[in-house]
Protein backbone atom coordinates (compact mmCIF):
# COMPACT_ATOMS: atom_id res chain seq x y z
CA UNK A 1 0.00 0.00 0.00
CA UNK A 2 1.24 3.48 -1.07
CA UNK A 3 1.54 6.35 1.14
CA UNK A 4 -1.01 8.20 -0.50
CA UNK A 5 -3.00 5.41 0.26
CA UNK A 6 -2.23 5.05 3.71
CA UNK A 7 -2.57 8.78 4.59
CA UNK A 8 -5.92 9.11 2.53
CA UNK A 9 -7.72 6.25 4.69
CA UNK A 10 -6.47 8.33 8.02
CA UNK A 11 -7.24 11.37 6.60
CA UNK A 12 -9.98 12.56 9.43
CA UNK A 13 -7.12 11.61 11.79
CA UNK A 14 -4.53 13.13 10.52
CA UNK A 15 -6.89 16.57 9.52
CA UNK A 16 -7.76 16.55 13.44
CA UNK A 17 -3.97 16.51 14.25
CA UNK A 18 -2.83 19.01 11.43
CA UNK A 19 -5.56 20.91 13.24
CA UNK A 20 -4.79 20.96 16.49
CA UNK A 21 -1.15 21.62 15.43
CA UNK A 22 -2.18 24.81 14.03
CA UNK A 23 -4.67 25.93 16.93
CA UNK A 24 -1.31 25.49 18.76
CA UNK A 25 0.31 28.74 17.21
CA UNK A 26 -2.40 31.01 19.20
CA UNK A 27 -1.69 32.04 22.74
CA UNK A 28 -3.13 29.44 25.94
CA UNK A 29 -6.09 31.35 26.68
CA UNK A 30 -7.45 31.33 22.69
CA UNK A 31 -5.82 27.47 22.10
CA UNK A 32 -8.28 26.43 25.36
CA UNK A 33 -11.27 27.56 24.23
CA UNK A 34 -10.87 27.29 20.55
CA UNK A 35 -10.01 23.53 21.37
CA UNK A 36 -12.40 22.68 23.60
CA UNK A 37 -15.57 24.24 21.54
CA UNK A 38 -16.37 22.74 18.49
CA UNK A 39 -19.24 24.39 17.91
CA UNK A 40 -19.53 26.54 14.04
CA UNK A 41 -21.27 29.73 15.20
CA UNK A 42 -19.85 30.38 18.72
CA UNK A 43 -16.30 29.26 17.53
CA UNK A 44 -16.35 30.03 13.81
CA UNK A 45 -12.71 30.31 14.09
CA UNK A 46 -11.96 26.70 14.73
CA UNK A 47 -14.77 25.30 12.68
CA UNK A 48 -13.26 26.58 9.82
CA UNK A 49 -9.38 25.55 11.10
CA UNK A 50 -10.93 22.09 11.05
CA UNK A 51 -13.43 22.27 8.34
CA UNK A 52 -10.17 23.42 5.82
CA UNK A 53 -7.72 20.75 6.69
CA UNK A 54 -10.59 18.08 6.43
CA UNK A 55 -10.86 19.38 2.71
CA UNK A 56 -6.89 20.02 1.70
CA UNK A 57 -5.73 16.70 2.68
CA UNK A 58 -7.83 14.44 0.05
CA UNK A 59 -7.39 17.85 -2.43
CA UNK A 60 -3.62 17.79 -1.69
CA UNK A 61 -3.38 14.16 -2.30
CA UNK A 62 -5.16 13.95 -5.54
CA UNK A 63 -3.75 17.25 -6.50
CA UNK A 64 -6.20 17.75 -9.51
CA UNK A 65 -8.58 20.93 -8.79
CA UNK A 66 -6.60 24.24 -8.22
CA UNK A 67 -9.57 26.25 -7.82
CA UNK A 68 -11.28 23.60 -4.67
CA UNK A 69 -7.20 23.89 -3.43
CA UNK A 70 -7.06 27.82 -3.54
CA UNK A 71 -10.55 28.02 -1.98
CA UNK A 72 -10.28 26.02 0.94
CA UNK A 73 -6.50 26.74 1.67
CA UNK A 74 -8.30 30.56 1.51
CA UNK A 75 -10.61 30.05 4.69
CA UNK A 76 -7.34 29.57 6.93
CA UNK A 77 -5.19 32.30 5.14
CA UNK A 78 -7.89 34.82 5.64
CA UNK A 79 -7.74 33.99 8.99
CA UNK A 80 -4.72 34.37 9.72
CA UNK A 81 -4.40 37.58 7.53
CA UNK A 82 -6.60 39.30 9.67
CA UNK A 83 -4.96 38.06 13.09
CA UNK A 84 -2.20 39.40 14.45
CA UNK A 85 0.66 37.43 12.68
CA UNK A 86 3.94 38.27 10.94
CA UNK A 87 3.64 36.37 7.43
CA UNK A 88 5.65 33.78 8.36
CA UNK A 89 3.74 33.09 11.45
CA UNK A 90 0.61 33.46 9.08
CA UNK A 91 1.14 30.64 6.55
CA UNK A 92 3.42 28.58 8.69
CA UNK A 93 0.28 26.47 9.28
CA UNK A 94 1.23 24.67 5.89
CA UNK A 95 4.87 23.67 7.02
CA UNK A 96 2.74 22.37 9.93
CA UNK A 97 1.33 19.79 7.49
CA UNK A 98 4.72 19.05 6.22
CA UNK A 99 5.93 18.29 10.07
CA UNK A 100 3.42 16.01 10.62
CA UNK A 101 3.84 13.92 7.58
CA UNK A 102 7.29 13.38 8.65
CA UNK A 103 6.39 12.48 12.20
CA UNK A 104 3.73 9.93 11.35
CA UNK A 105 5.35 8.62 8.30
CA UNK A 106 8.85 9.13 7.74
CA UNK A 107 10.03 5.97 9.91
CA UNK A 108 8.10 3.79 8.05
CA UNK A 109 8.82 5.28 4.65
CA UNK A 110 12.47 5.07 5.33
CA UNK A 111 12.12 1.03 6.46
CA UNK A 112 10.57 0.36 3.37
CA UNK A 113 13.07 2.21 1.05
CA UNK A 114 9.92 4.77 0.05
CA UNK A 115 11.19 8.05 0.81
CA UNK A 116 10.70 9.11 -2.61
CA UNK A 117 7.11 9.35 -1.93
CA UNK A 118 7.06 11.03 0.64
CA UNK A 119 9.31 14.04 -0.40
CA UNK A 120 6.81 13.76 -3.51
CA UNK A 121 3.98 14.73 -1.27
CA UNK A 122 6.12 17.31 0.60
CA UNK A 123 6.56 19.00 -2.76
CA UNK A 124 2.90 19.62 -3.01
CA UNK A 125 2.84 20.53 0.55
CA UNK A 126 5.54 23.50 -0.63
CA UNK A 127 3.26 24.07 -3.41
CA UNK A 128 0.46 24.84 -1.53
CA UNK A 129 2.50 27.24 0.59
CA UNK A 130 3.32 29.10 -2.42
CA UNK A 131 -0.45 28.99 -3.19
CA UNK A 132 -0.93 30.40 0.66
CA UNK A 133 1.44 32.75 0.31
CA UNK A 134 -0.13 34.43 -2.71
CA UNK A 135 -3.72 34.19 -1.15
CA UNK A 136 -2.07 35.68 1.63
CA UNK A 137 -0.78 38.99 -0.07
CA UNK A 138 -4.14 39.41 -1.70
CA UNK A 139 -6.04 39.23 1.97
CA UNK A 140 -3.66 40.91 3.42
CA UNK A 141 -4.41 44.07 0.43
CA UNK A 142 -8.02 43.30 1.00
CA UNK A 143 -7.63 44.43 4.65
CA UNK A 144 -5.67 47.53 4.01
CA UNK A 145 -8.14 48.69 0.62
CA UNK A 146 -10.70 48.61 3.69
CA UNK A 147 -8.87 50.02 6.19
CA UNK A 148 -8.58 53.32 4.00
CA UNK A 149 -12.28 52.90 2.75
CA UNK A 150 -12.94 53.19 6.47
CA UNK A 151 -10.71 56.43 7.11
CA UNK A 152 -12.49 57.98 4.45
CA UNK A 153 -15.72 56.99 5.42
CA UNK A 154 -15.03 58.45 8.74
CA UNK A 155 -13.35 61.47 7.17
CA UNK A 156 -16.53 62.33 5.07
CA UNK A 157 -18.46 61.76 8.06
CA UNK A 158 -16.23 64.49 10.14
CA UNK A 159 -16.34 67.01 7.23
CA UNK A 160 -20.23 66.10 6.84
CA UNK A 161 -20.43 67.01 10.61
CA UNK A 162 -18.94 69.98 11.03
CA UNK A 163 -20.91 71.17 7.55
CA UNK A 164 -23.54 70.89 9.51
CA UNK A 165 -22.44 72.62 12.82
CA UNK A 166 -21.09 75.46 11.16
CA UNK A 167 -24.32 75.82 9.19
CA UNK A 168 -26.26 75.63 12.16
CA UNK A 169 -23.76 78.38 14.18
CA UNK A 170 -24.43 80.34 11.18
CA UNK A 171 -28.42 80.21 11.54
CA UNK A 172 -28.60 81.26 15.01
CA UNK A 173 -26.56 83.69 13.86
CA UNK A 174 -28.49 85.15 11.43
CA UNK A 175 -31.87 84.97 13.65
């Protein structure tokens, strides 16, 4: 039985770890509760953590749809975009992957003489961070397009304001 074989029939498994690894990169407080609530709406935040490496493992193993890749690897770089993360931090959840691979199955490669396959499936794992890396530059422009949208929102909204204070000043003024 290949590797891709063996990880895609522990895939739930190995999501839940992968998972769990990543959850690790927050501080205590957020890693306890986003751990110990499962729940979608009051912990959206690890639903999708979970949800996306449930999907990227089969997608990164049959390696055939770009667009289902990009789309679920962009629920946990948006994420992280948003948090407060230095890039690397940010996408460092895909080396994650890469870690765990070679803790659950680098042994047992090596005693078979099937390394080759696994540094196959670690060169998709770098793939997919340089997929994360550009969905990562576009979130993180995303952010900063609305950022200014905001500034200007609330700069109109000052100039708007005082319009209207200095027209009303100028009313009583005139009564």
């Amino acid at each position: 039985m290949g590797l891709e074989q063996r990880i895609a029939e522990r895939s739930e498994e190995l999501a839940g770890k992968w998972a769990e690894l990543i959850l690790g990169t927050y501080p205590p407080e957020t890693q306890a509760v986003w751990k110990a609530n499962r729940e979608r709406f009051s912990n959206p935040v690890g639903h999708a953590i979970r949800t996306a490496t449930s999907e990227l493992i089969p997608l990164l193993l049959a390696w055939d749809d770009a667009d289902a890749v990009a789309l679920s690897l962009a629920r946990l770089v948006k994420i992280r975009a948003v948090q407060d993360f230095a890039p690397s931090q940010a996408l460092s959840f895909v080396f994650l992957f890469k870690k765990l691979l070679r803790q659950e199955y680098s042994q047992a490669q090596a005693e078979r003489g099937a390394v080759d396959e696994l540094l196959a499936l670690e060169a998709r794992v770098d793939n997919l961070a340089v997929i994360a890396f550009d969905l990562y530059v576009s979130a993180r422009d995303q952010v900063q397009r609305m950022r200014v949208e905001e500034v200007k929102r609330a700069h109109t909204n000052i100039v708007r304001r005082a319009n209207l204070m200095h027209s009303d000043v100028a009313a009583q003024k005139a009564e």
